[in-house]
PDB file of N, CA and C in Angstrom:
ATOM      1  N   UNK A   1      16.374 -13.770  -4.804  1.00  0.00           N
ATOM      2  CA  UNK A   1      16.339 -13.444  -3.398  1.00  0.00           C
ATOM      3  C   UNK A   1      15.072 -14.003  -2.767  1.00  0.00           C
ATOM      4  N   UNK A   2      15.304 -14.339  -1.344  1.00  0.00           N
ATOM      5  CA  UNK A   2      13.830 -15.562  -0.995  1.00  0.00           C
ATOM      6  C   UNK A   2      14.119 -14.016   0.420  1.00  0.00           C
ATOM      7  N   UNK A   3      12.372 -13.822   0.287  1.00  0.00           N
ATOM      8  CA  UNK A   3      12.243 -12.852   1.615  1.00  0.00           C
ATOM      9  C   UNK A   3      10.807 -13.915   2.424  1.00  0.00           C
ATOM     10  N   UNK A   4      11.233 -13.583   3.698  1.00  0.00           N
ATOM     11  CA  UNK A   4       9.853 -14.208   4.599  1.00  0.00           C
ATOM     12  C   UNK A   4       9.103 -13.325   4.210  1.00  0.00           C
ATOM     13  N   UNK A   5       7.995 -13.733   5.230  1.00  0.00           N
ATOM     14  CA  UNK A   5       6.428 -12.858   4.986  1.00  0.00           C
ATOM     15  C   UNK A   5       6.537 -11.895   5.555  1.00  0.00           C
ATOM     16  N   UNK A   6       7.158 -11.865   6.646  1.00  0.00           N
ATOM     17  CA  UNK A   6       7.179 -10.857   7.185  1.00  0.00           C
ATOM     18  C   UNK A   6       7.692  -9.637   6.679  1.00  0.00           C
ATOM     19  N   UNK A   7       9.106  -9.608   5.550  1.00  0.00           N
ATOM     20  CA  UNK A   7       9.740  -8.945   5.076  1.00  0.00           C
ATOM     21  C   UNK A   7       8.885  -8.308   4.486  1.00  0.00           C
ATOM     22  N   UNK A   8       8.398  -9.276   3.375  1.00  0.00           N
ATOM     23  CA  UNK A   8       7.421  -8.642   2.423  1.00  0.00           C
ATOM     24  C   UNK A   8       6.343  -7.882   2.428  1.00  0.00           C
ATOM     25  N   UNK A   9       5.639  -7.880   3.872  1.00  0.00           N
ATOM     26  CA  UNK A   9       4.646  -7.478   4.497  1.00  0.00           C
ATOM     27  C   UNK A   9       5.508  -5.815   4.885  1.00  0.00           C
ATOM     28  N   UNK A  10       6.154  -5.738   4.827  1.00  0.00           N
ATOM     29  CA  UNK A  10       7.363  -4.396   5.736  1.00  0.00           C
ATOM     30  C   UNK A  10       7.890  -3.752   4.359  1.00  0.00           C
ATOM     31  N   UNK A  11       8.036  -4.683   2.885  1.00  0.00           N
ATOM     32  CA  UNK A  11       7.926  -3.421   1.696  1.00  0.00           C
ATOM     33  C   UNK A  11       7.066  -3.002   1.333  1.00  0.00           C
ATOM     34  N   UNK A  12       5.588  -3.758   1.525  1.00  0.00           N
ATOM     35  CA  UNK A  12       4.467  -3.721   1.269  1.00  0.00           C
ATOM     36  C   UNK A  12       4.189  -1.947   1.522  1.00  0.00           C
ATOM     37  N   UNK A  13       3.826  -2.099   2.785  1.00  0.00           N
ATOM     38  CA  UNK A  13       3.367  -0.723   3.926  1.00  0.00           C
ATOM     39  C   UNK A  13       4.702   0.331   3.227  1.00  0.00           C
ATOM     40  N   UNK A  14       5.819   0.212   3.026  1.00  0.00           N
ATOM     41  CA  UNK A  14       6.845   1.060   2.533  1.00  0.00           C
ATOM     42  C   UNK A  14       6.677   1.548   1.267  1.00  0.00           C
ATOM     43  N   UNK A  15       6.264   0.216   0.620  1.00  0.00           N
ATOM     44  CA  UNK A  15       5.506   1.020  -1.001  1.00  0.00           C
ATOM     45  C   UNK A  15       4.494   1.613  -1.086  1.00  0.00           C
ATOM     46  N   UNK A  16       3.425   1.413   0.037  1.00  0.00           N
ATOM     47  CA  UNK A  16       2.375   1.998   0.013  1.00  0.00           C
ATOM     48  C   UNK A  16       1.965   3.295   0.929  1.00  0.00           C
ATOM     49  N   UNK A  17       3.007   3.999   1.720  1.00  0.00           N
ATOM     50  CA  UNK A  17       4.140   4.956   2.354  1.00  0.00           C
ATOM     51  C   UNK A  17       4.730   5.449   1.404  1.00  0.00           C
ATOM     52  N   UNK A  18       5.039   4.989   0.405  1.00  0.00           N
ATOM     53  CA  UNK A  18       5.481   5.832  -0.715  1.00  0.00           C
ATOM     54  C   UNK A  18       4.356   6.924  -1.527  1.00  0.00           C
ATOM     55  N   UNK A  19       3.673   5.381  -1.617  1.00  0.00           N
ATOM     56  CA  UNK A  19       2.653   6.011  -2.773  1.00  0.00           C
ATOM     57  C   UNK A  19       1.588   7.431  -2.404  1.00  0.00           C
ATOM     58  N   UNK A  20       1.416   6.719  -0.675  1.00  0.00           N
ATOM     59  CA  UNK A  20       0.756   7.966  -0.206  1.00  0.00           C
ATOM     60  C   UNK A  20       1.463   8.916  -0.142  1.00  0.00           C
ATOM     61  N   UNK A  21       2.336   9.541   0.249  1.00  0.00           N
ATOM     62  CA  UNK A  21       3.333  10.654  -0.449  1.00  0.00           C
ATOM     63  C   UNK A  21       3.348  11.154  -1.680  1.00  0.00           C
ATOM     64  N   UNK A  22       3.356  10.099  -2.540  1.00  0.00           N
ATOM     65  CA  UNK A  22       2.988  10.879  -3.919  1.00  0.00           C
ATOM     66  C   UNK A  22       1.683  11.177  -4.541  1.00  0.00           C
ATOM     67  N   UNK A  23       1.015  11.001  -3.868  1.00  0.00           N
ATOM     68  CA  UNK A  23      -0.717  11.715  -4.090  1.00  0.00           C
ATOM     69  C   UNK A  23      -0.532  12.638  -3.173  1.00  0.00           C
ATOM     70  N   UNK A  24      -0.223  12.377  -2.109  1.00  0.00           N
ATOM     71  CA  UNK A  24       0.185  14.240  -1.424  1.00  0.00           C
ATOM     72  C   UNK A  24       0.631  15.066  -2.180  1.00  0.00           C
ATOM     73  N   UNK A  25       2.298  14.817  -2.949  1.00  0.00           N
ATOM     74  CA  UNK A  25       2.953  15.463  -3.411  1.00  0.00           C
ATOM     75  C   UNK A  25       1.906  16.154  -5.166  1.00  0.00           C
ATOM     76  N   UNK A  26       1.134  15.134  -5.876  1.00  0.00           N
ATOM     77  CA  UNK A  26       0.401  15.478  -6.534  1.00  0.00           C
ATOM     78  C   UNK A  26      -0.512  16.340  -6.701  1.00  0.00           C
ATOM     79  N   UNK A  27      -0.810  16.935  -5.216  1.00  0.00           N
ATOM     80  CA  UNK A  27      -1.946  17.858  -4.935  1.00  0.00           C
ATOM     81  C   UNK A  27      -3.510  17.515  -4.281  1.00  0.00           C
ATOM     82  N   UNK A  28      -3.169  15.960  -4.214  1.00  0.00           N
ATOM     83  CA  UNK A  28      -4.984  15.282  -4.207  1.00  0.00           C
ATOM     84  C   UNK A  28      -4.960  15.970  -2.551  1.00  0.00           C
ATOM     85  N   UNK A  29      -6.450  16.248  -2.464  1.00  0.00           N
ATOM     86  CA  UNK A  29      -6.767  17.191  -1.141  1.00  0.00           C
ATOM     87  C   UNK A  29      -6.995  15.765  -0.011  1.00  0.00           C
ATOM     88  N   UNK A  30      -6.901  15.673   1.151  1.00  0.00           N
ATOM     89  CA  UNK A  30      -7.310  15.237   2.112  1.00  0.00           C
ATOM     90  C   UNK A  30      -8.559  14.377   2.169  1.00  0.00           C
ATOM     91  N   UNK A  31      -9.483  15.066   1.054  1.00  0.00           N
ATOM     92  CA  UNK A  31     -10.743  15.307   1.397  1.00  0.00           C
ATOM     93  C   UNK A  31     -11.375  13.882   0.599  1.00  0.00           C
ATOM     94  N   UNK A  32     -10.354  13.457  -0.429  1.00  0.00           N
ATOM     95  CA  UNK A  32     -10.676  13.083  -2.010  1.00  0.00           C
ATOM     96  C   UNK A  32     -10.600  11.508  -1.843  1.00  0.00           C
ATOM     97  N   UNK A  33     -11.347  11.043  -2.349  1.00  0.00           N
ATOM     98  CA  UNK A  33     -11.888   9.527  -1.897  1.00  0.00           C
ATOM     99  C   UNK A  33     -10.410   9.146  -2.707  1.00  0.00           C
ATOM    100  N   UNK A  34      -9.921   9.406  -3.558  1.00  0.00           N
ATOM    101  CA  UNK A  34      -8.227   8.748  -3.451  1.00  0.00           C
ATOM    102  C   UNK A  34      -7.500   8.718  -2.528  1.00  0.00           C
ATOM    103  N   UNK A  35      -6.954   9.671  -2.069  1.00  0.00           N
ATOM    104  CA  UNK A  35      -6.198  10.013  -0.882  1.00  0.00           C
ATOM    105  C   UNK A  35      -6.934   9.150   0.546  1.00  0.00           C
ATOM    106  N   UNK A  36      -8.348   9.382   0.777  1.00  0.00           N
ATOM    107  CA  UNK A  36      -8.866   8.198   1.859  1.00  0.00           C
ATOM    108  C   UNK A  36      -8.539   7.394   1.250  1.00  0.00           C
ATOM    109  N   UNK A  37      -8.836   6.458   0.365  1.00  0.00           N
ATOM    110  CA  UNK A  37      -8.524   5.170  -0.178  1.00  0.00           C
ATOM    111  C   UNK A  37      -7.212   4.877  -0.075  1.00  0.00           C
ATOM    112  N   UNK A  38      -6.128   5.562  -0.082  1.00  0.00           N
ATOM    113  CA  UNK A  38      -4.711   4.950  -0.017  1.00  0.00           C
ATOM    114  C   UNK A  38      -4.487   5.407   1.205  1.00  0.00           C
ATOM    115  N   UNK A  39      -4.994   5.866   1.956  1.00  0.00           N
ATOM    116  CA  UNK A  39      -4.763   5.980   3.855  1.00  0.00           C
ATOM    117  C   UNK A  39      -5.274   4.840   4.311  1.00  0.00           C
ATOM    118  N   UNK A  40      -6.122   4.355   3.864  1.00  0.00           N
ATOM    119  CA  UNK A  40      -7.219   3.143   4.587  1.00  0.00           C
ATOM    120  C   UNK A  40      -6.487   1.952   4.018  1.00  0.00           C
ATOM    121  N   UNK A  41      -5.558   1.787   2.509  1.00  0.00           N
ATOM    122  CA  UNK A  41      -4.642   0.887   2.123  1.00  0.00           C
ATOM    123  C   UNK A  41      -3.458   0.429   3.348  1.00  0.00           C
ATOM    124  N   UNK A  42      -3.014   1.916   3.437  1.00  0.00           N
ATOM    125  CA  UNK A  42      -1.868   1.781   4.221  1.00  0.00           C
ATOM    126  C   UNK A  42      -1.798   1.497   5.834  1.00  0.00           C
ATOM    127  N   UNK A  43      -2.709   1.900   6.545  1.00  0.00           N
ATOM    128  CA  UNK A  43      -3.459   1.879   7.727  1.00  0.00           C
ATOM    129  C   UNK A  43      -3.532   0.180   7.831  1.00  0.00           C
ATOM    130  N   UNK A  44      -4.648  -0.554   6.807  1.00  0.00           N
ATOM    131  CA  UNK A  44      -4.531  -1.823   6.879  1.00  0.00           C
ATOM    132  C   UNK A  44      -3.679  -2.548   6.957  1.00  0.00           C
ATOM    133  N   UNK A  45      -2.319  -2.320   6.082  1.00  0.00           N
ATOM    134  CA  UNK A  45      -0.957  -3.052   5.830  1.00  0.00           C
ATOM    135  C   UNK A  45      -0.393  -2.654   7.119  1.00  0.00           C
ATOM    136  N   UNK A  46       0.125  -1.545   7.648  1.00  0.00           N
ATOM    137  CA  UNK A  46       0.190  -1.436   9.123  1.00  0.00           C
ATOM    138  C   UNK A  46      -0.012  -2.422  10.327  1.00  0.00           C
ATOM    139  N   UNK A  47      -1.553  -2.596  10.425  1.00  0.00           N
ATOM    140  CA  UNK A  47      -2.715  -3.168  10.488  1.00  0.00           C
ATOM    141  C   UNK A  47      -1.416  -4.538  10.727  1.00  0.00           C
ATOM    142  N   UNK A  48      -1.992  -5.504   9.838  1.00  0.00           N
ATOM    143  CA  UNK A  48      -1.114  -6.641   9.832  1.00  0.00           C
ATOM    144  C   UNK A  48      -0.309  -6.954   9.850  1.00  0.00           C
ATOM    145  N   UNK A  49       0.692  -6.189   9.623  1.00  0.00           N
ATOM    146  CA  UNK A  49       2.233  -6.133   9.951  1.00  0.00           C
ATOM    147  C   UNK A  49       2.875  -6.063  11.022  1.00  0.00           C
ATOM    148  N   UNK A  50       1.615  -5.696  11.656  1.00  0.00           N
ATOM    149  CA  UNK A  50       2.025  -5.271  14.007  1.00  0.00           C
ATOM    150  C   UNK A  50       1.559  -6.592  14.047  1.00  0.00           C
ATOM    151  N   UNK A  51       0.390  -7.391  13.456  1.00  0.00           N
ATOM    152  CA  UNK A  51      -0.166  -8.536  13.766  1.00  0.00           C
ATOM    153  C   UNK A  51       0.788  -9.465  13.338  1.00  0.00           C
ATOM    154  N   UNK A  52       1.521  -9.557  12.719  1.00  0.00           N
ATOM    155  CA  UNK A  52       1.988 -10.817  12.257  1.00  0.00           C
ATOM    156  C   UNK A  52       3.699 -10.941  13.318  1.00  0.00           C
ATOM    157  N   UNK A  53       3.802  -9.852  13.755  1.00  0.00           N
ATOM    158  CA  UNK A  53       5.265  -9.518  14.973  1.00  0.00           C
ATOM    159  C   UNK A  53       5.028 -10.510  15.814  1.00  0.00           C
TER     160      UNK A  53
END
């Protein structure tokens, strides 16, 4: 299967929409430089994905 960039950029943020969900679902607090770290992941992919529209 051949996906543009753009596609790929749109599972990207979806996998990483996932993942933040499952450190929620794990228990990690709000507070916990994991949980920032995969907000600030996903935020970025966001980020470029409005940019590249």
């Amino acid at each position: 299967m051949n996906y543009s960039q753009l596609d790929h950029k749109k599972m990207w943020v979806e996998k990483l929409e996932t993942d933040l969900s499952e450190i929620e679902s794990l228990g990690y607090s709000k507070d916990s430089k994991v949980y920032k770290s995969a907000v600030k992941r996903t935020d970025n992919a966001r980020k470029e994905l409005n940019r590249s529209r």
